[in-house]
Protein backbone atom coordinates (compact mmCIF):
# COMPACT_ATOMS: atom_id res chain seq x y z
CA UNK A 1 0.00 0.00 0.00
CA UNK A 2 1.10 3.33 -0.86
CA UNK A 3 1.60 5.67 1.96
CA UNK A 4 2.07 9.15 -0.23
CA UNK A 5 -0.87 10.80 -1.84
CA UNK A 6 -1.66 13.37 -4.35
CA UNK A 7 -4.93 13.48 -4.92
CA UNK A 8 -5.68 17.32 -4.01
CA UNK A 9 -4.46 17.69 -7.65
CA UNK A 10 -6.39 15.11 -9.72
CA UNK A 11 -10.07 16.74 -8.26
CA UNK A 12 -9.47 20.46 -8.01
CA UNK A 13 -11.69 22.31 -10.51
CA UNK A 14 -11.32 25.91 -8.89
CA UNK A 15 -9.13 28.85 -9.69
CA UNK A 16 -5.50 28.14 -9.75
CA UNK A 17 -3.62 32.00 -9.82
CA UNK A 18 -2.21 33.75 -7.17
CA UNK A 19 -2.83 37.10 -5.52
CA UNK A 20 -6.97 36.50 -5.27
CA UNK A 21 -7.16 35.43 -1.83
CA UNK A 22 -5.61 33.66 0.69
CA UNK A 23 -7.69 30.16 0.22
CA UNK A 24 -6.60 30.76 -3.70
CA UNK A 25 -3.44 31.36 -2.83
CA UNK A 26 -3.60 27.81 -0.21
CA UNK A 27 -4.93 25.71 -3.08
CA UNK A 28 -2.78 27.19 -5.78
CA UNK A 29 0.45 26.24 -3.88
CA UNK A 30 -1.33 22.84 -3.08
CA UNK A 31 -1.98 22.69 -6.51
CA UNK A 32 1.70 23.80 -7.74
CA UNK A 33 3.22 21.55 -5.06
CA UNK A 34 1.57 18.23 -6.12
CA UNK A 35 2.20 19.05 -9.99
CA UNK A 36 6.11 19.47 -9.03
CA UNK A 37 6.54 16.70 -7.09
CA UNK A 38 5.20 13.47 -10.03
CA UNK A 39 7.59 11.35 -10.22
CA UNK A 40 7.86 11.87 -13.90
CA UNK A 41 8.72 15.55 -13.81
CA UNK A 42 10.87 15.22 -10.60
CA UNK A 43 12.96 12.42 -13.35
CA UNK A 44 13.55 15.45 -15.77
CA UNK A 45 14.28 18.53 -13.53
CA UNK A 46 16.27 17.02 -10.69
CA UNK A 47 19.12 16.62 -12.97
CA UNK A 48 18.81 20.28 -14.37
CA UNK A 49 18.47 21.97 -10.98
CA UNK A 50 21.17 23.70 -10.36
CA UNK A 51 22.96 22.90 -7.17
CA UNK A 52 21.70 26.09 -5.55
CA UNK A 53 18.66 25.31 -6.34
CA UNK A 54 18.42 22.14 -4.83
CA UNK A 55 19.62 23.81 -1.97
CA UNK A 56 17.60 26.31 -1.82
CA UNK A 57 14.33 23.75 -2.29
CA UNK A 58 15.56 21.70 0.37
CA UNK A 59 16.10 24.61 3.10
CA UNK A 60 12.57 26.22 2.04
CA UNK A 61 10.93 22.68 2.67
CA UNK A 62 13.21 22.17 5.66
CA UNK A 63 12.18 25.20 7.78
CA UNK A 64 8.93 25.29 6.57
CA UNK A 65 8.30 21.49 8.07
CA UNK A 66 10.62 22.99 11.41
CA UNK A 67 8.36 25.76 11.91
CA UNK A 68 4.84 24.60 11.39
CA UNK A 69 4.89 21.18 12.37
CA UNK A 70 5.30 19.59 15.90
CA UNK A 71 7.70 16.67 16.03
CA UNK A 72 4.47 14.35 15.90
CA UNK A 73 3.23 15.55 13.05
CA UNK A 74 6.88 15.41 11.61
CA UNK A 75 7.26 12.25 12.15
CA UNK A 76 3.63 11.04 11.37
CA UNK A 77 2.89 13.37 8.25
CA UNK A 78 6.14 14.00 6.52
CA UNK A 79 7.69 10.94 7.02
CA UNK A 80 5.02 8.61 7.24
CA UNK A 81 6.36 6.95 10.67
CA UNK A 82 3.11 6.23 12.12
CA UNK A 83 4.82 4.31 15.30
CA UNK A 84 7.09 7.52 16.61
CA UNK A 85 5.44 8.68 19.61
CA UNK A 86 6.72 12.10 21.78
């Protein structure tokens, strides 16, 4: 069983822009986020990232996941470790 998901993507039907409003602006970056990350595009533009790039990517993600999630829902929601307990 598959333990990632992406279906947010494959059932959206509203507005995808930015600068509207702020549940726009949530579902567009959902939106973006789940298009970036298929495994088929991830193939192509990992190897053409440049290595700041990839650097930059992984500190946004990093300190995003440090400052908005607890270590539960670290553990639990980004890295799909269901059994780590505080």
């Amino acid at each position: 069983m598959n333990k990632h998901r992406h279906n947010f993507v494959e059932t959206y039907d509203g507005l995808v822009g930015f600068g509207y409003d702020r549940k726009t602006d949530e579902n567009t970056v959902a939106y973006y986020l789940q298009k970036f990350s298929d495994d088929k595009l991830m193939e192509i533009i990992k190897e053409k990232l440049l290595d700041e790039e990839l650097s930059e990517i992984f500190s946004l993600i990093t300190r995003l996941l440090k400052n908005h999630l607890s270590e539960q829902e670290y553990h639990n929601l980004f890295l799909k470790d269901i059994t780590h307990k505080d």
